[in-house]
C-alpha atoms as a PDB file:
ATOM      1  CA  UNK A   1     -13.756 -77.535  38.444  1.00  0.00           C
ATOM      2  CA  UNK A   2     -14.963 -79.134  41.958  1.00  0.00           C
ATOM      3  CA  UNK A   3     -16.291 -75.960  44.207  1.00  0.00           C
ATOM      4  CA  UNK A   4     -14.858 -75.273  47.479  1.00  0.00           C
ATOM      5  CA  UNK A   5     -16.841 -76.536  50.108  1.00  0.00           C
ATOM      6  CA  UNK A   6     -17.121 -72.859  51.568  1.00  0.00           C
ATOM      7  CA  UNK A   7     -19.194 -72.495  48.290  1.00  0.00           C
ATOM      8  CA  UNK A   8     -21.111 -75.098  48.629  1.00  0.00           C
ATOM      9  CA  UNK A   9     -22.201 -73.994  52.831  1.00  0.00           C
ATOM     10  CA  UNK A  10     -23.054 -70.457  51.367  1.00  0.00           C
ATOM     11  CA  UNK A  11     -25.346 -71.925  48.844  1.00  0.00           C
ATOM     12  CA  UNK A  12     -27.025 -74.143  51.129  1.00  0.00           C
ATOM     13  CA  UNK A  13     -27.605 -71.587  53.906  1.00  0.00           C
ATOM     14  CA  UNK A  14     -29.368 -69.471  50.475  1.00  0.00           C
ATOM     15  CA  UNK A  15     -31.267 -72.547  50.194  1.00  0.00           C
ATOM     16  CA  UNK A  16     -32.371 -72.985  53.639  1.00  0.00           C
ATOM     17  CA  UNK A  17     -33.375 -69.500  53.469  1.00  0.00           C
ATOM     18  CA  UNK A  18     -35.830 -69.290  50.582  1.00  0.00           C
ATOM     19  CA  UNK A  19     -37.170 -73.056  52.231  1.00  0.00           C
ATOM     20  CA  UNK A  20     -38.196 -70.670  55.418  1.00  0.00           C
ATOM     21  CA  UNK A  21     -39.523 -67.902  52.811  1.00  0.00           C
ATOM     22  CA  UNK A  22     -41.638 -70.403  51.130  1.00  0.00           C
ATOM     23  CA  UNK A  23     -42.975 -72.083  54.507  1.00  0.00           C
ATOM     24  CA  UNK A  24     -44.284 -68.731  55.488  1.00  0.00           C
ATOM     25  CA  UNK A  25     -46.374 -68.457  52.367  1.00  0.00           C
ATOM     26  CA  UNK A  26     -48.132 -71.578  52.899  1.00  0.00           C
ATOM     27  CA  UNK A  27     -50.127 -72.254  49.971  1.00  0.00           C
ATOM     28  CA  UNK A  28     -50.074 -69.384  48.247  1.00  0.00           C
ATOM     29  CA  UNK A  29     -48.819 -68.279  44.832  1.00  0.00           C
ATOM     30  CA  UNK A  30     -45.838 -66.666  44.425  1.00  0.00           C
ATOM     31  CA  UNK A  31     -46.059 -63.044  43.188  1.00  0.00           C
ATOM     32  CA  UNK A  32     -43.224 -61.452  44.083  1.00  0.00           C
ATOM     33  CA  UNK A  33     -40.395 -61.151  41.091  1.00  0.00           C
ATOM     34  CA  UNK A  34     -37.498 -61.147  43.604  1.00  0.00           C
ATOM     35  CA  UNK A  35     -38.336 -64.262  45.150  1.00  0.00           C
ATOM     36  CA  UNK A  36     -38.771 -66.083  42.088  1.00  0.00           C
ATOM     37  CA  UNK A  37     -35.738 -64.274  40.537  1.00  0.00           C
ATOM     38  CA  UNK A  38     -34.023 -65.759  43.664  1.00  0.00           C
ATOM     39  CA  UNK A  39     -35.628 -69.006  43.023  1.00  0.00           C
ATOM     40  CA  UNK A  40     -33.774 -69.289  39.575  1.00  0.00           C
ATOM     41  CA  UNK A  41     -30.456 -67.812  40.339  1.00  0.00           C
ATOM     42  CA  UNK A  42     -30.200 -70.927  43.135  1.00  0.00           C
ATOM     43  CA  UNK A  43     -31.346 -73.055  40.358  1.00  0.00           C
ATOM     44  CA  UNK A  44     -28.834 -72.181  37.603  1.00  0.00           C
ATOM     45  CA  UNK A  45     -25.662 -71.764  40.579  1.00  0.00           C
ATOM     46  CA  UNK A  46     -26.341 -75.408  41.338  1.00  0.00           C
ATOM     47  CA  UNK A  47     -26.063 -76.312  37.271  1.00  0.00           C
ATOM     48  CA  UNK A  48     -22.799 -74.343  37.718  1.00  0.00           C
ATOM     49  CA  UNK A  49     -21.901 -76.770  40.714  1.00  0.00           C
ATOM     50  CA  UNK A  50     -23.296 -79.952  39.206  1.00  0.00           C
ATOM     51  CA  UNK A  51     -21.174 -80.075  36.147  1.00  0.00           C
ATOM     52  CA  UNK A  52     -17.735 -80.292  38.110  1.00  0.00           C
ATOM     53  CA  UNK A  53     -18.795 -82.660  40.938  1.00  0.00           C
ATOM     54  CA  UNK A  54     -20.650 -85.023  38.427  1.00  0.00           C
ATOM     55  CA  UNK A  55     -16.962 -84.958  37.177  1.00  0.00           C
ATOM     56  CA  UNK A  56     -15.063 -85.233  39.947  1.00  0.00           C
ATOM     57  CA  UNK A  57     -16.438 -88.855  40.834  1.00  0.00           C
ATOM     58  CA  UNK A  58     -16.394 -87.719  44.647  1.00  0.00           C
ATOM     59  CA  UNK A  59     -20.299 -87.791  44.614  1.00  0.00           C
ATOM     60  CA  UNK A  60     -22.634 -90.619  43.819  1.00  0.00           C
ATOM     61  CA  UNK A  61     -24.632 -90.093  41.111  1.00  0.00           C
ATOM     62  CA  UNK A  62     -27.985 -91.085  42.147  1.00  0.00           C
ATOM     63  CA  UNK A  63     -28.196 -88.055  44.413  1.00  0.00           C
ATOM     64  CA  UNK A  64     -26.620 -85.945  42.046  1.00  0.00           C
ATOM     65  CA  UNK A  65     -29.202 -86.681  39.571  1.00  0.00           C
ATOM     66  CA  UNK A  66     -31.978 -86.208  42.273  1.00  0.00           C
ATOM     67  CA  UNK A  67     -31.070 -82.950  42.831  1.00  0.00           C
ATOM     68  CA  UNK A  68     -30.492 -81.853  39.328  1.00  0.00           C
ATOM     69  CA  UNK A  69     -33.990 -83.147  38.380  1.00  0.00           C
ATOM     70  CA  UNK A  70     -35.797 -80.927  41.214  1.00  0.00           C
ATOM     71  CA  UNK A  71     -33.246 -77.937  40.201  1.00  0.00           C
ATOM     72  CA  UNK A  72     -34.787 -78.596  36.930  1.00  0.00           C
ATOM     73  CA  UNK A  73     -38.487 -78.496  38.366  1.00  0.00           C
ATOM     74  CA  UNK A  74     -37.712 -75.050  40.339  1.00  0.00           C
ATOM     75  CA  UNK A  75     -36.441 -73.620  37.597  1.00  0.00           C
ATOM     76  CA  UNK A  76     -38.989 -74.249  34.951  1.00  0.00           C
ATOM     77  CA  UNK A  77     -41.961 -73.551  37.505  1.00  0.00           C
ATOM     78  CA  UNK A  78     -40.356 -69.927  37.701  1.00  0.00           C
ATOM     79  CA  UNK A  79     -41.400 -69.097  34.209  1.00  0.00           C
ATOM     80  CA  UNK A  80     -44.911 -70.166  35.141  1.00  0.00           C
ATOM     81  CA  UNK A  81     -47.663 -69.145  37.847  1.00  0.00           C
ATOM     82  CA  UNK A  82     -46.424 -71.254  40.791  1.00  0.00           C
ATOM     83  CA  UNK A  83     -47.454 -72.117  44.233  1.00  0.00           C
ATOM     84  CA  UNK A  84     -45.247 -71.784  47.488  1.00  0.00           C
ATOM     85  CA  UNK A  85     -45.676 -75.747  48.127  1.00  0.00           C
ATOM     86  CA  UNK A  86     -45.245 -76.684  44.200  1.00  0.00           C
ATOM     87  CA  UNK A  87     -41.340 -75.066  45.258  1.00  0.00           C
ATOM     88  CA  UNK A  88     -41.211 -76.561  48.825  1.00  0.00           C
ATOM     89  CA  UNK A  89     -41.971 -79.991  47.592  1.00  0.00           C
ATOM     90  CA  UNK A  90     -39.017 -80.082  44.775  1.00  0.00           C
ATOM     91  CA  UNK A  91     -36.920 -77.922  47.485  1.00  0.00           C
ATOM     92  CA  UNK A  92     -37.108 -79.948  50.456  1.00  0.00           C
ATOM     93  CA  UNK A  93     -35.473 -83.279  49.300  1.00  0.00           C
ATOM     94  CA  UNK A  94     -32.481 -80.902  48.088  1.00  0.00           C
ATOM     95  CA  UNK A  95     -32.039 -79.421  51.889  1.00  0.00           C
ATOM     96  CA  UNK A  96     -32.550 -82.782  53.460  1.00  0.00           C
ATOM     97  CA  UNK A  97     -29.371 -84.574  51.807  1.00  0.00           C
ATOM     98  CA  UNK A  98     -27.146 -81.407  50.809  1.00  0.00           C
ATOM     99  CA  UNK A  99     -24.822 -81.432  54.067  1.00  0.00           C
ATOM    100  CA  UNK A 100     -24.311 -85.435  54.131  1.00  0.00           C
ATOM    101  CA  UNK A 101     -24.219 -85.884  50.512  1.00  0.00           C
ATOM    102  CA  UNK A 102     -22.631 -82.964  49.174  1.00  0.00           C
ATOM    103  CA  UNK A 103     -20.890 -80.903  51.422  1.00  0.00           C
ATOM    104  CA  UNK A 104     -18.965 -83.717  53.836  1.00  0.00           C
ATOM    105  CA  UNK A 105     -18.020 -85.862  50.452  1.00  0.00           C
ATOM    106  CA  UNK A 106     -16.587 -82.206  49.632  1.00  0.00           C
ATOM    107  CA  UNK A 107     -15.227 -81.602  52.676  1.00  0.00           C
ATOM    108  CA  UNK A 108     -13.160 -85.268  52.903  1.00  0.00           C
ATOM    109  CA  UNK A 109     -12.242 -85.036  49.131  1.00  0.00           C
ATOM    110  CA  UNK A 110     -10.570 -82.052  50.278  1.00  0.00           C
ATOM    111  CA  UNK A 111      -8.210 -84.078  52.540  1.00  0.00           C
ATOM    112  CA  UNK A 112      -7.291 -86.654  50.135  1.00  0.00           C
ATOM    113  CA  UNK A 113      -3.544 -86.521  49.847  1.00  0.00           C
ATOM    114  CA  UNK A 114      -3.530 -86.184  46.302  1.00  0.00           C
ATOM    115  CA  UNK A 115      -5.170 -83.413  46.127  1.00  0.00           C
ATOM    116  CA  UNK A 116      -3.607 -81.562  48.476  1.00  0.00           C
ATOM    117  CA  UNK A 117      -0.681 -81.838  46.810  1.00  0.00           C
ATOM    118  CA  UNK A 118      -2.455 -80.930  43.597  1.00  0.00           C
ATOM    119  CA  UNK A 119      -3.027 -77.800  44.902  1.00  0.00           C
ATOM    120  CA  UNK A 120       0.019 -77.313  46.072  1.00  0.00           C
ATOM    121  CA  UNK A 121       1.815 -77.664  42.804  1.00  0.00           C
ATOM    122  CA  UNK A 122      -0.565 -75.156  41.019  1.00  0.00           C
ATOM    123  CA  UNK A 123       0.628 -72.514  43.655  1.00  0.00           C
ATOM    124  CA  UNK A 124       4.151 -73.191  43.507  1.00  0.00           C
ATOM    125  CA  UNK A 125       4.059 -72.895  39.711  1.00  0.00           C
ATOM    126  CA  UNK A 126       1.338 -70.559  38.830  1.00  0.00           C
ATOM    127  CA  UNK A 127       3.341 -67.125  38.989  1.00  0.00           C
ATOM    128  CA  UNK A 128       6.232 -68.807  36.686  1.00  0.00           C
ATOM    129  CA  UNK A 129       4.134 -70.450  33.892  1.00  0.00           C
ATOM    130  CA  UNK A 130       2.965 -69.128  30.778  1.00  0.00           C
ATOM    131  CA  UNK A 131      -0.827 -70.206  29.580  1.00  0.00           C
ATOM    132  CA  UNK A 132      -0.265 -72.620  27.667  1.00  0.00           C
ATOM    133  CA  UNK A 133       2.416 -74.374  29.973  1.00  0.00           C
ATOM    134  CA  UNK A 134      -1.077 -74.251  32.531  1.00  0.00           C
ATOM    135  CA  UNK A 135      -2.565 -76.319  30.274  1.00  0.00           C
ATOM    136  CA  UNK A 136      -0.337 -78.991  30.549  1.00  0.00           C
ATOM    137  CA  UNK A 137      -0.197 -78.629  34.106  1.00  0.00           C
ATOM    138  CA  UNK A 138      -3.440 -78.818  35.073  1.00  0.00           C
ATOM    139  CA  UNK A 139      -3.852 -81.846  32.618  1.00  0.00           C
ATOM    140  CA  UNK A 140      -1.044 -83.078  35.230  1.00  0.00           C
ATOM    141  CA  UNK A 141      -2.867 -82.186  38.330  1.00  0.00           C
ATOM    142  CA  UNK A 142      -5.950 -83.812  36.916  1.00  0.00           C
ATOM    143  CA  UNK A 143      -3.754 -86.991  36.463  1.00  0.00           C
ATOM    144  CA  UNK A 144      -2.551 -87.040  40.071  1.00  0.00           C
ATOM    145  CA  UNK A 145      -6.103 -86.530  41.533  1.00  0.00           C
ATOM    146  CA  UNK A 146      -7.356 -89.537  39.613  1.00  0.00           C
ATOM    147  CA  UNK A 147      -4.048 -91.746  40.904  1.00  0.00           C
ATOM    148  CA  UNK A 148      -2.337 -91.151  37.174  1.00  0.00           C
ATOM    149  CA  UNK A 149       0.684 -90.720  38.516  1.00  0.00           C
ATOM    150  CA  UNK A 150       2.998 -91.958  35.151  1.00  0.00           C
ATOM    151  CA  UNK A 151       0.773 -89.449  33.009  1.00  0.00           C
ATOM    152  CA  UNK A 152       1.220 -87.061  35.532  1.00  0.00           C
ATOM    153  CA  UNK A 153       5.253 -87.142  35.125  1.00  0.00           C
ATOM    154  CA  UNK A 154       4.759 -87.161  31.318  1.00  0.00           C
ATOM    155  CA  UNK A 155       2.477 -83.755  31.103  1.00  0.00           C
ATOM    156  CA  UNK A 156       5.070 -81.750  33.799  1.00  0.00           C
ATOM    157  CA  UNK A 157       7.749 -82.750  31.301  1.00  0.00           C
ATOM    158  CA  UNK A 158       5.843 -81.690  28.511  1.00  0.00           C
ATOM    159  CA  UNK A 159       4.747 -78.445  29.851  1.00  0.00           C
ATOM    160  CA  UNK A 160       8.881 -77.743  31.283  1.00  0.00           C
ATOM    161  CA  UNK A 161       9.474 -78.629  26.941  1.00  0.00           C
ATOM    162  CA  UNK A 162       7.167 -75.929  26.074  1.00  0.00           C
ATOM    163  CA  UNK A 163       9.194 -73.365  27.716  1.00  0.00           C
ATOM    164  CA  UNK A 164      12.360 -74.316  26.230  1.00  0.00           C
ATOM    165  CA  UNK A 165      10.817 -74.125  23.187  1.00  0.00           C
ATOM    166  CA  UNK A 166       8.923 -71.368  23.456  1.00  0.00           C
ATOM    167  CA  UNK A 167      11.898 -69.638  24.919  1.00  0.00           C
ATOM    168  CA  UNK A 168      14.091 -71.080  21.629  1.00  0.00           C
ATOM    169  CA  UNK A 169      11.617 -68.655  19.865  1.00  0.00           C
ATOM    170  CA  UNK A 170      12.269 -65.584  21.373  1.00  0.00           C
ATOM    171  CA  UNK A 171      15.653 -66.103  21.141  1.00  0.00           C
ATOM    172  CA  UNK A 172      15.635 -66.773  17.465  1.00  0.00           C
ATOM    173  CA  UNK A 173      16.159 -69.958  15.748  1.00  0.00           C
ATOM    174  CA  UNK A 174      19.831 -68.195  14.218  1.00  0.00           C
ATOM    175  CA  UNK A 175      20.885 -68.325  18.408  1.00  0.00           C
ATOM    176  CA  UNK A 176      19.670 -72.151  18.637  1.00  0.00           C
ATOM    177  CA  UNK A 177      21.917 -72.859  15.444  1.00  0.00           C
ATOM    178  CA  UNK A 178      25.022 -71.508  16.909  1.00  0.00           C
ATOM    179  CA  UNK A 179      24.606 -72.650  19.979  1.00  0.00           C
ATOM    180  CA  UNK A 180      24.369 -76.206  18.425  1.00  0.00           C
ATOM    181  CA  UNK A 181      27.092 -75.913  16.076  1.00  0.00           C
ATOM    182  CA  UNK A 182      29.219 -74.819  19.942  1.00  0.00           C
ATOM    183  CA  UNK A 183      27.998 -77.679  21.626  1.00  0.00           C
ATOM    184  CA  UNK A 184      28.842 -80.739  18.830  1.00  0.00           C
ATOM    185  CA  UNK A 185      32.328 -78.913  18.809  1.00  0.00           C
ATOM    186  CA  UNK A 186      33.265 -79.840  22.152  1.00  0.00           C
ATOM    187  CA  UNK A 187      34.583 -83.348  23.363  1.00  0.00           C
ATOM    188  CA  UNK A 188      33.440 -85.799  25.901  1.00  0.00           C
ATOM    189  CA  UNK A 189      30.014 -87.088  26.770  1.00  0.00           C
ATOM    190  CA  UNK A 190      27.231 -85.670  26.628  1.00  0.00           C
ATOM    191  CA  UNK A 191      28.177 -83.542  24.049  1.00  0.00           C
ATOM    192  CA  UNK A 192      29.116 -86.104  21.671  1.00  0.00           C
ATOM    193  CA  UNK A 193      25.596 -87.910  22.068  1.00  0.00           C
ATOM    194  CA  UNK A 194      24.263 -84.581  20.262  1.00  0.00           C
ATOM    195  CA  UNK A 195      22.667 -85.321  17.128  1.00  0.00           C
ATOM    196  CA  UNK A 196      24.286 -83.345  14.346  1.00  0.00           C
ATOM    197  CA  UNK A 197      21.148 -82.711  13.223  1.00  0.00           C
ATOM    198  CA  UNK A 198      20.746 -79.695  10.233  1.00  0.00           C
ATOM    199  CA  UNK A 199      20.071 -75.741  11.119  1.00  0.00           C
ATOM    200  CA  UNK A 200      17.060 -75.339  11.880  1.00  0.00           C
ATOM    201  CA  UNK A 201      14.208 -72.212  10.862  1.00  0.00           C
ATOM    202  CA  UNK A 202      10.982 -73.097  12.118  1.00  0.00           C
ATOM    203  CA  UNK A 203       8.932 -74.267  14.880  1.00  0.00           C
ATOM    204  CA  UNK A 204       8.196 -77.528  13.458  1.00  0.00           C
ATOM    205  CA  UNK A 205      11.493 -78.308  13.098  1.00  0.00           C
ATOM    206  CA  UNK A 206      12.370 -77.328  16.479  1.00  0.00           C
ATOM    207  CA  UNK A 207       9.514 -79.548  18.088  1.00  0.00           C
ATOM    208  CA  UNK A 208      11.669 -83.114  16.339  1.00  0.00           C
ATOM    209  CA  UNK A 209      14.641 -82.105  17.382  1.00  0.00           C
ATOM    210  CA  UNK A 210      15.308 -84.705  20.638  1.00  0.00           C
ATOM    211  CA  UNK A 211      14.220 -83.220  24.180  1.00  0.00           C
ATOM    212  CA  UNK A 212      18.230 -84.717  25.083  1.00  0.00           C
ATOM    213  CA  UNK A 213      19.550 -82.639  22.684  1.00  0.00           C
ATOM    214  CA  UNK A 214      17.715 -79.158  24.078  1.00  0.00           C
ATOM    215  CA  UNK A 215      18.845 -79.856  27.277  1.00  0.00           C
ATOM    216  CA  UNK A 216      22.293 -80.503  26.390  1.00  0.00           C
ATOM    217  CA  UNK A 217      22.462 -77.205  23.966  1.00  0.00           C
ATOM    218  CA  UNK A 218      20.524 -75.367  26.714  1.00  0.00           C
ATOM    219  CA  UNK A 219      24.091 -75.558  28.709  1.00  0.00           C
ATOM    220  CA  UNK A 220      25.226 -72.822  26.119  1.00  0.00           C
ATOM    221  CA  UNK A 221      22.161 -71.428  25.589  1.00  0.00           C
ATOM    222  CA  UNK A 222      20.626 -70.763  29.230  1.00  0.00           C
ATOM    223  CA  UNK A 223      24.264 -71.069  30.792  1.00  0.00           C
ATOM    224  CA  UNK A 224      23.261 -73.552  33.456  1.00  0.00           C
ATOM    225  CA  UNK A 225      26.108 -76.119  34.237  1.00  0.00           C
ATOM    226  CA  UNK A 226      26.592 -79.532  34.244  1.00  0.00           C
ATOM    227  CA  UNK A 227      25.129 -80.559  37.618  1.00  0.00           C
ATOM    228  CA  UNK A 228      21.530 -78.605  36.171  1.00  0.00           C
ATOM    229  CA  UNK A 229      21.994 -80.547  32.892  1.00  0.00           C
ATOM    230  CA  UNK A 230      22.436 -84.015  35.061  1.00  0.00           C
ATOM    231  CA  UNK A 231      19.789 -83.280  36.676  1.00  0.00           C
ATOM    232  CA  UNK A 232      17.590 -82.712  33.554  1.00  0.00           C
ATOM    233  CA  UNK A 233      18.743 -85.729  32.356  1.00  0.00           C
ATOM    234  CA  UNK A 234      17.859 -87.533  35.333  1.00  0.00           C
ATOM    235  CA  UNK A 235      13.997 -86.012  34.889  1.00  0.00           C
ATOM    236  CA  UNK A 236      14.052 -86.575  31.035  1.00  0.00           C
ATOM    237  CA  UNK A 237      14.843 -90.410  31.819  1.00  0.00           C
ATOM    238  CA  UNK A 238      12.040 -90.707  34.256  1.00  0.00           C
ATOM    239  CA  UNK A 239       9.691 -89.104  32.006  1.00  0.00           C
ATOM    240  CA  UNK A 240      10.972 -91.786  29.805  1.00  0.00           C
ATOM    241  CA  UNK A 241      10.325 -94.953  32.101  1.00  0.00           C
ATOM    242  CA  UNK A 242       6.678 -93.850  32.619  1.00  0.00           C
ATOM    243  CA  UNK A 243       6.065 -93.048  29.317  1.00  0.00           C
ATOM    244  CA  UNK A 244       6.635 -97.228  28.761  1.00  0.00           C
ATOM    245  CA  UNK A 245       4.975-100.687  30.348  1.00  0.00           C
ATOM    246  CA  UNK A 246       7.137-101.119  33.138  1.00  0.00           C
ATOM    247  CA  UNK A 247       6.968-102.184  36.873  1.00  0.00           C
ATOM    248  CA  UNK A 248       7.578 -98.372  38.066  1.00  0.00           C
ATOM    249  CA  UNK A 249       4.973 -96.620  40.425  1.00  0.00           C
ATOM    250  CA  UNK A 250       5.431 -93.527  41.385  1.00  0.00           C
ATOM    251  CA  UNK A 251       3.830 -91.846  44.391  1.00  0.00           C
ATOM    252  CA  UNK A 252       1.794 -89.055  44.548  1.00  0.00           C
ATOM    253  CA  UNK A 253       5.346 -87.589  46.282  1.00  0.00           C
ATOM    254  CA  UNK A 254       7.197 -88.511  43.393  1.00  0.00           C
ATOM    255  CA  UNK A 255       5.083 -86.555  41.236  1.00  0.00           C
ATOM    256  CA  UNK A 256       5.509 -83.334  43.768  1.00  0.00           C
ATOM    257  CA  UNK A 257       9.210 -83.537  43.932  1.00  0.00           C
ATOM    258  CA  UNK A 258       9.214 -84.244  39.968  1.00  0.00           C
ATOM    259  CA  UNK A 259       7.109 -80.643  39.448  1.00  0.00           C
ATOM    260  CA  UNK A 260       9.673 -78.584  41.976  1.00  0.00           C
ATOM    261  CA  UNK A 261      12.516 -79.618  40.616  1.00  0.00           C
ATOM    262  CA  UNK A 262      11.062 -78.496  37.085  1.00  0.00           C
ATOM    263  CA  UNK A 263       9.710 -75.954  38.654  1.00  0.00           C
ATOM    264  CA  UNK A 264      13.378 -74.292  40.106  1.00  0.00           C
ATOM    265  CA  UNK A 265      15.120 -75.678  36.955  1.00  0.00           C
ATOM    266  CA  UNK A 266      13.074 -74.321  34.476  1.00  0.00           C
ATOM    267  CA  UNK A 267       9.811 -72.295  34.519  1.00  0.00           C
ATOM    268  CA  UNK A 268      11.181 -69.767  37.304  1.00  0.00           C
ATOM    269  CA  UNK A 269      14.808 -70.065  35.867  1.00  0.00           C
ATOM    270  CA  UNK A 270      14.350 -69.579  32.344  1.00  0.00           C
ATOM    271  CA  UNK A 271      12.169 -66.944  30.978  1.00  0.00           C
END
């Protein structure tokens, strides 16, 4: 995960204030336990940092790697007798290029349009979805910050399938059945393009039947209508296009209206 740049202004006003600690003490070795205690918490919050912006791509690597290697100094001269200036010299390299090189690259990734409106799918869906539907959104997020926008499409659909089929198991796989056996009754399209496929008992069996099929059974099952299941359709066939070598490029837009239609349809709709 990238930290906020709020984060990243805290920790570097910390930073600029053990610099002025150490300038005070000159020469001198360092004694005190809280100061070297504070030493190696700033050390081990910026290995916290480093691991999401190294993979974020937002930062260049040749400072990140400059700063990890005198993180790596401050930290290991904590365990031994140290002078103030053996700190300063790995410190003050660190404070010099933190606010141009880390903080405003932070700061302007935080504008890119893509991420914004990564964020703002996560909060329209995060008090609907279950944990393992997060999974699959985030995955989808991830894909939209990195310009993914056709894998993007494909894990929203496949986290919206993982509710209907996690919601055909609380049901029970006996209500699935009969709801089938209701639907392949009736005439006219699209419930003649239902597969007649056997009963089924098990989760496995559930996750071949067709996603067309759910959708189509979920009329009886969820009691949505046929506008909802046109709809679905409509999503199921984008999902679909992306999912294949094609000429179709979705916008970052096209992903956000993709994840709030799911997002009405399905994951605050159906429980």
């Amino acid at each position: 995960m990238i930290p906020e740049s709020d984060e990243l202004e805290a920790y570097f006003e910390e930073l600029k204030d053990l610099q002025s600690r150490l300038i005070r003490l000159g020469n001198k070795e360092i004694t005190r336990i809280d100061l070297k205690r504070r030493l190696s918490e700033a050390s081990k919050s910026w290995f916290r940092f480093s691991t999401g912006l190294h993979n974020s791509d937002v930062l260049d690597d040749d400072s990140l790697n400059m700063i990890d290697s005198n993180f790596q100094g401050i930290l290991e001269s904590t365990s031994i007798r140290s002078r103030a200036s053996t700190y300063r010299q790995k410190l003050e390299p660190v404070i010099s290029c933190f606010l141009g090189k880390v903080i405003v690259p932070i700061i302007q990734e935080a504008g890119n349009p893509a991420r914004v409106i990564a964020r703002q799918i996560n909060a329209a869906v995060t008090n609907y979805v279950s944990s393992e539907e997060l999974i699959y959104i985030n995955e989808a997020t991830n894909c939209l910050i990195a310009g993914c926008n056709r894998a993007a499409i494909m894990m929203l659909w496949s986290a919206a399938i993982a509710r209907l089929h996690s919601t055909i198991e609380k049901i029970g796989f006996n209500a699935y059945n009969l709801a089938v056996t209701s639907v392949v009754s009736k005439q006219g399209n699209p419930y003649n393009r239902v597969s007649k496929s056997p009963q089924i008992s098990s989760l496995p069996e559930l996750q071949r039947i067709r996603d067309f099929d759910i959708i189509v059974v979920g009329m009886e099952l969820w009691k949505y209508d046929l506008q909802i299941f046109q709809e679905l359709d409509r999503l199921l066939g984008l999902r679909n296009d992306v999912s294949h070598p094609g000429m179709l490029d979705p916008s970052a837009l096209d992903v956000q209206q993709y994840a709030m239609k799911l997002n009405t349809i399905i994951w605050s709709h159906i429980k």
